[in-house]
Protein backbone atom coordinates (compact mmCIF):
# COMPACT_ATOMS: atom_id res chain seq x y z
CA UNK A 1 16.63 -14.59 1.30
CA UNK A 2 17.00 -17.49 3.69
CA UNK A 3 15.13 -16.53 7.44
CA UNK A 4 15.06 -18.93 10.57
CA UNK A 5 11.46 -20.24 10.83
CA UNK A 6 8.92 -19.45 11.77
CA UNK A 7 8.79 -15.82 10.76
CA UNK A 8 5.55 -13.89 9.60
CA UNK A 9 4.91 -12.16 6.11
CA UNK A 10 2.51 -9.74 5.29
CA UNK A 11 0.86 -9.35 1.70
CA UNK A 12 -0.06 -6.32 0.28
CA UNK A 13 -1.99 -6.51 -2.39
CA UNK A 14 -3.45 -3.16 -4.41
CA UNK A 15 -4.56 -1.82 -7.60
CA UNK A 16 -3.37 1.77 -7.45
CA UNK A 17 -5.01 5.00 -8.52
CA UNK A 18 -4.29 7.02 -11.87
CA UNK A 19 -1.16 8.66 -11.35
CA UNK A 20 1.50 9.27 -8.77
CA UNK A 21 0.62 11.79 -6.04
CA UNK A 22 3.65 11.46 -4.51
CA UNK A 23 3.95 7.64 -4.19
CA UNK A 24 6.96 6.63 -5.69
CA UNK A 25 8.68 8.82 -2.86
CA UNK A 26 6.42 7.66 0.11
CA UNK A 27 6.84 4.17 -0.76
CA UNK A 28 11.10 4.66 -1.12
CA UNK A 29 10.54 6.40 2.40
CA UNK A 30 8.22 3.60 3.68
CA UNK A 31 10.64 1.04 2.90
CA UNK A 32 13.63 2.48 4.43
CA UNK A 33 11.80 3.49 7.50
CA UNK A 34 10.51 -0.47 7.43
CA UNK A 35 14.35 -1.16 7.29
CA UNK A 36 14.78 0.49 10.91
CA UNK A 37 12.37 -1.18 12.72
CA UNK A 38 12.72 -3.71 15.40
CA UNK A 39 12.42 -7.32 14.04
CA UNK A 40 12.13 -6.40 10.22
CA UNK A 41 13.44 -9.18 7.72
CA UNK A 42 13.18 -8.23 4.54
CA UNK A 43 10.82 -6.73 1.42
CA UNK A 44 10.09 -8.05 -1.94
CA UNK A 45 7.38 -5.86 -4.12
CA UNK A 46 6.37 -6.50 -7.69
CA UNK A 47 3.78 -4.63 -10.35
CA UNK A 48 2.54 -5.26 -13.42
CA UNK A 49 -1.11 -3.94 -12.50
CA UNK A 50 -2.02 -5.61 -9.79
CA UNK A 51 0.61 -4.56 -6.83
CA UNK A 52 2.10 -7.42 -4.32
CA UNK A 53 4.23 -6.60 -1.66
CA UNK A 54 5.86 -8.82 0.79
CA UNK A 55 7.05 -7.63 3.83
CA UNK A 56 8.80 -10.03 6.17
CA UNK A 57 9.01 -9.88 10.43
CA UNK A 58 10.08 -11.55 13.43
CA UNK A 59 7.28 -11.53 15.27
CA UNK A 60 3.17 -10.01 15.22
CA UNK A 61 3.83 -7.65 17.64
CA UNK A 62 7.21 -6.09 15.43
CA UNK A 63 3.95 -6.00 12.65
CA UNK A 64 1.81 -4.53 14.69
CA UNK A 65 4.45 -2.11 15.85
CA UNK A 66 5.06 -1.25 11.88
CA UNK A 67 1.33 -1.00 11.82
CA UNK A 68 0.98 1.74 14.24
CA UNK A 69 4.48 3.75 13.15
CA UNK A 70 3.40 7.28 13.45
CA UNK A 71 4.85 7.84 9.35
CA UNK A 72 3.25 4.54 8.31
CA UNK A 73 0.23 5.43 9.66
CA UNK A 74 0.54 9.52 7.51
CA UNK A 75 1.20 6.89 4.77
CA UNK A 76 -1.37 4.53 5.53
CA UNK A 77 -4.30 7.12 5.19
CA UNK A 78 -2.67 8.81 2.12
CA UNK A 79 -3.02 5.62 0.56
CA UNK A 80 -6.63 5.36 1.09
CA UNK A 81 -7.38 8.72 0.19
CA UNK A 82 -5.36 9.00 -3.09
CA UNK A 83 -3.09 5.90 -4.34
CA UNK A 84 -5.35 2.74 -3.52
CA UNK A 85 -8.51 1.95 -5.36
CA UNK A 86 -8.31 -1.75 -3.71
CA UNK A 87 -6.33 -3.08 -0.93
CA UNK A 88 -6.15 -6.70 0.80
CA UNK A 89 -3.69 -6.93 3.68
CA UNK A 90 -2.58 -10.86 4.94
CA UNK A 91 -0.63 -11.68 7.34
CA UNK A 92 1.10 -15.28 7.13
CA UNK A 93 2.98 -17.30 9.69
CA UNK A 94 5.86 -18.90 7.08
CA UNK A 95 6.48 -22.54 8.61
CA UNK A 96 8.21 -23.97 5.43
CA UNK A 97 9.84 -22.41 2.19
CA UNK A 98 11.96 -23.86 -1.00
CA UNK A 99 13.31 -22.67 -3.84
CA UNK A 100 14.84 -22.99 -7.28
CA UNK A 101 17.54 -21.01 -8.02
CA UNK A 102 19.92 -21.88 -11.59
């Protein structure tokens, strides 16, 4: 995934609750609805535990706009009251990236 820079990325990183609860669908839902919105760049998530996500945007205010989606916000409280046990949220400004790739 090459972007122009600067863009913005925003971490999301959890330790979920004991079982599902409807999660794996909210979070295929979240992600296409993410997909839709207005300066949206891409997603990369990864678990093994401890869940990262990566979400990527144009600008703060298309993650702010995200932020207060009327869905993503349904989501946002679900997660608090039955996925999450632990949640840190960062938001980056990305100046610079490499990569290796064989």
């Amino acid at each position: 995934m090459h972007l122009t820079k600067p863009y913005y990325a925003v971490i999301f990183t959890n330790t979920r609750t004991e079982g599902d609860f409807g999660y794996a669908e909210m979070a295929e839902k979240m992600e296409e609805l993410a997909r839709r919105q207005p300066g949206y760049l891409g997603f990369e998530s990864a678990r093994d535990g401890l869940g990262i996500s990566v979400s990527y945007w144009e600008s703060p205010e298309a993650i702010a706009n995200w932020k207060a989606q009327t869905d993503h916000l349904m989501a946002q409280e679900s997660g608090r009251k039955a996925w999450y046990s632990w949640y840190k949220v960062r938001i980056c400004r990305v100046e610079r990236e490499y990569e290796f790739n064989r």
